[in-house]
Protein backbone atom coordinates (compact mmCIF):
# COMPACT_ATOMS: atom_id res chain seq x y z
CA UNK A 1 0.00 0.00 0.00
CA UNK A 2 2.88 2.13 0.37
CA UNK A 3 3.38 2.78 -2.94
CA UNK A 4 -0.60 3.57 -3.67
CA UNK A 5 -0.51 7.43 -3.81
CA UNK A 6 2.10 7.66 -6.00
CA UNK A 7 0.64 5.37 -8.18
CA UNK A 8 -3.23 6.93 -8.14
CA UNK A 9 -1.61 10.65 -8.47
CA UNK A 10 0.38 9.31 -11.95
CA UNK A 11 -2.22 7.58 -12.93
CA UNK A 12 -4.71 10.36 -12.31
CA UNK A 13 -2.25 12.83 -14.03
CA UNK A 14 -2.82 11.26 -17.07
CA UNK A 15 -6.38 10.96 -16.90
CA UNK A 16 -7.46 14.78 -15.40
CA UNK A 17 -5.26 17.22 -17.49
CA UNK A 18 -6.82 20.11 -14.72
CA UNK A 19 -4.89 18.30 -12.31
CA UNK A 20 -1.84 18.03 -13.93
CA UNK A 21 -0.22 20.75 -12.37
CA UNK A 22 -1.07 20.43 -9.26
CA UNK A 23 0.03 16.62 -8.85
CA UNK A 24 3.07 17.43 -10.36
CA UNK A 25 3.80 20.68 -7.64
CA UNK A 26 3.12 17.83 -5.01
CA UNK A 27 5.67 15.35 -6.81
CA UNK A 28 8.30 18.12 -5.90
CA UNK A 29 7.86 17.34 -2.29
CA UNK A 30 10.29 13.92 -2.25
CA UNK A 31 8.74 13.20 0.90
CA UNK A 32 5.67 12.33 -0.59
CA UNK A 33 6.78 9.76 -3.21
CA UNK A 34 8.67 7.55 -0.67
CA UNK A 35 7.94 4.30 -1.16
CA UNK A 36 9.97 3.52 1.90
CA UNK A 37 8.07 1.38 4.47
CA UNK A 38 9.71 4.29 7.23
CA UNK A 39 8.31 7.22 5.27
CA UNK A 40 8.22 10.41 7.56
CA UNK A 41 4.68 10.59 6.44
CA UNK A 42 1.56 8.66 7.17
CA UNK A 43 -0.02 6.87 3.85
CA UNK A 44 -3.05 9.42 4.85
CA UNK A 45 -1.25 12.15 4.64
CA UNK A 46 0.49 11.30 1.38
CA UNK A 47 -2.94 10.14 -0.64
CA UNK A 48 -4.69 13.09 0.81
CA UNK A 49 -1.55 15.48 -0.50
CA UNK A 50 -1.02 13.48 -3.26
CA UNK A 51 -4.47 12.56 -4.68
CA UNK A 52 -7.21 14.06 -3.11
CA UNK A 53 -6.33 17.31 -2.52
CA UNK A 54 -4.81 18.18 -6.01
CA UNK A 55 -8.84 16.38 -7.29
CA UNK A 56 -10.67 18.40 -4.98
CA UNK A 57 -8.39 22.14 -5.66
CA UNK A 58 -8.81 21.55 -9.81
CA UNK A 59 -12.40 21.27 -9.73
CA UNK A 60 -13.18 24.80 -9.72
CA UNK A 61 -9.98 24.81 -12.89
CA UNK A 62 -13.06 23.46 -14.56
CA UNK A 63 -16.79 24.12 -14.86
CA UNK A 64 -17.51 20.71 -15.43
CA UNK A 65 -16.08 17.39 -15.90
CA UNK A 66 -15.31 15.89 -19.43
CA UNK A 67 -15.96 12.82 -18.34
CA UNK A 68 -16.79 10.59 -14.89
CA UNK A 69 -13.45 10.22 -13.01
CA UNK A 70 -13.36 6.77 -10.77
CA UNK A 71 -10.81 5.08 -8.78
CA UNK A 72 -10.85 1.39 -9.49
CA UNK A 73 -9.20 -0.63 -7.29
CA UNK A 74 -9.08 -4.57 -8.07
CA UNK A 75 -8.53 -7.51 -5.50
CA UNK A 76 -7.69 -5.37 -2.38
CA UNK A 77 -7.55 -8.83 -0.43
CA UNK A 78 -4.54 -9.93 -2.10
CA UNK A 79 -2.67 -6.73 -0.76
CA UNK A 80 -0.70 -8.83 2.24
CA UNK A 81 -0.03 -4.98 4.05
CA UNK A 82 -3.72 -5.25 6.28
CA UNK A 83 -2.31 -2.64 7.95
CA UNK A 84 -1.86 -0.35 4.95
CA UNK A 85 -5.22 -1.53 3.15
CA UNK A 86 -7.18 -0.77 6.71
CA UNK A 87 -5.28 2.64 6.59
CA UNK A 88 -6.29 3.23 2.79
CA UNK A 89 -9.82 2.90 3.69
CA UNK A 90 -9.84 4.74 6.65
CA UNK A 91 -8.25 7.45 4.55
CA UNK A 92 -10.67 7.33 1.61
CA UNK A 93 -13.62 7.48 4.20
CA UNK A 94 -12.67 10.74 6.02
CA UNK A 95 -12.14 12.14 2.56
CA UNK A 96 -15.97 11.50 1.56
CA UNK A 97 -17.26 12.18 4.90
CA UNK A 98 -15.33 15.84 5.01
CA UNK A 99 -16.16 16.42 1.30
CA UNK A 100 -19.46 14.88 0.81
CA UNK A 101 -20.14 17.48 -2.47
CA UNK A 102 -16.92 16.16 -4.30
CA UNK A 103 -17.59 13.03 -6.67
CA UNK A 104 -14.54 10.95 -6.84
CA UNK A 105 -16.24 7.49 -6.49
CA UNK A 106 -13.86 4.64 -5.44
CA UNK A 107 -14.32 1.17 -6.47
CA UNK A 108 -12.97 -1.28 -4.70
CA UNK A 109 -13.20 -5.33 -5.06
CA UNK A 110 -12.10 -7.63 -2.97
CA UNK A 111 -13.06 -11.43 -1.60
CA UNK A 112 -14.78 -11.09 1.56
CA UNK A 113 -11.53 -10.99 3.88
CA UNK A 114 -12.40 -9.74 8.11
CA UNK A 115 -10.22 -6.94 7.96
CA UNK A 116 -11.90 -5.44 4.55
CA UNK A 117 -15.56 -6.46 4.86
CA UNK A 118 -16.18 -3.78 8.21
CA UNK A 119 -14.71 -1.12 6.47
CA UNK A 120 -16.55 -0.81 3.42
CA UNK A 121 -19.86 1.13 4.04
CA UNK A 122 -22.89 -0.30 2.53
CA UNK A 123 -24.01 3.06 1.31
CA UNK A 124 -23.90 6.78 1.71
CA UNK A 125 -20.01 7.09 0.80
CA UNK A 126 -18.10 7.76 -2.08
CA UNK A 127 -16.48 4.14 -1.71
CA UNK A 128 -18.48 1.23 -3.01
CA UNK A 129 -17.04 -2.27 -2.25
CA UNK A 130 -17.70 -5.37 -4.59
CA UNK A 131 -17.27 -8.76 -3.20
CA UNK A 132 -16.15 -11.08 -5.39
């Protein structure tokens, strides 16, 4: 998981030109693309810096989408870091809940593992699990 927000921010680059510049001004901070286990900062703080924050500041670069953005994120159970995942999720959940008017809907499947299943709301949330 430690590598996650480095990975969604490049990935997202590509796919949000409005972004663009604002994921790249975060790249320039080389504490956020550690991918070292002993980071100085929390996997939080780097997907929030990294990902949301640069989504949520370039929607008003734009009066309107060109097209849905989404998040898909495919066999989270086979991540062996539960640590990391359960921090991912907590992560994407205070995002929603402190900016329920954003729409960056995250998709996440998974088999039905303990440490995933609690963590996934049902509804109400930006993140929508799929069990497979």
């Amino acid at each position: 998981m430690q590598r996650s927000p480095t990975t969604l921010a490049s990935q997202g680059g590509e796919d949000y030109p409005s972004g663009v510049q604002l994921i790249e001004a975060a790249f320039k901070e080389s504490s956020l693309v550690s991918t070292d286990s002993e980071s100085d900062l929390s996997l939080d703080t780097r997907l929030h810096r990294l990902v949301y924050d640069p989504f949520k500041a370039a929607i008003p670069l734009t009066t309107s989408l060109a097209r849905p953005y989404l998040i898909a994120i495919k066999s989270l159970d086979e991540c062996e870091d539960k640590d990391g995942v359960e921090n991912f999720l907590q992560s994407a959940q205070r995002f929603f809940d402190e900016n329920t008017y954003i729409l960056l809907p995250i998709l996440i499947t998974s088999r039905v593992e303990q440490h995933i299943q609690p963590l996934l709301p049902v509804t109400g949330s930006g993140l929508w699990g799929q069990f497979l």
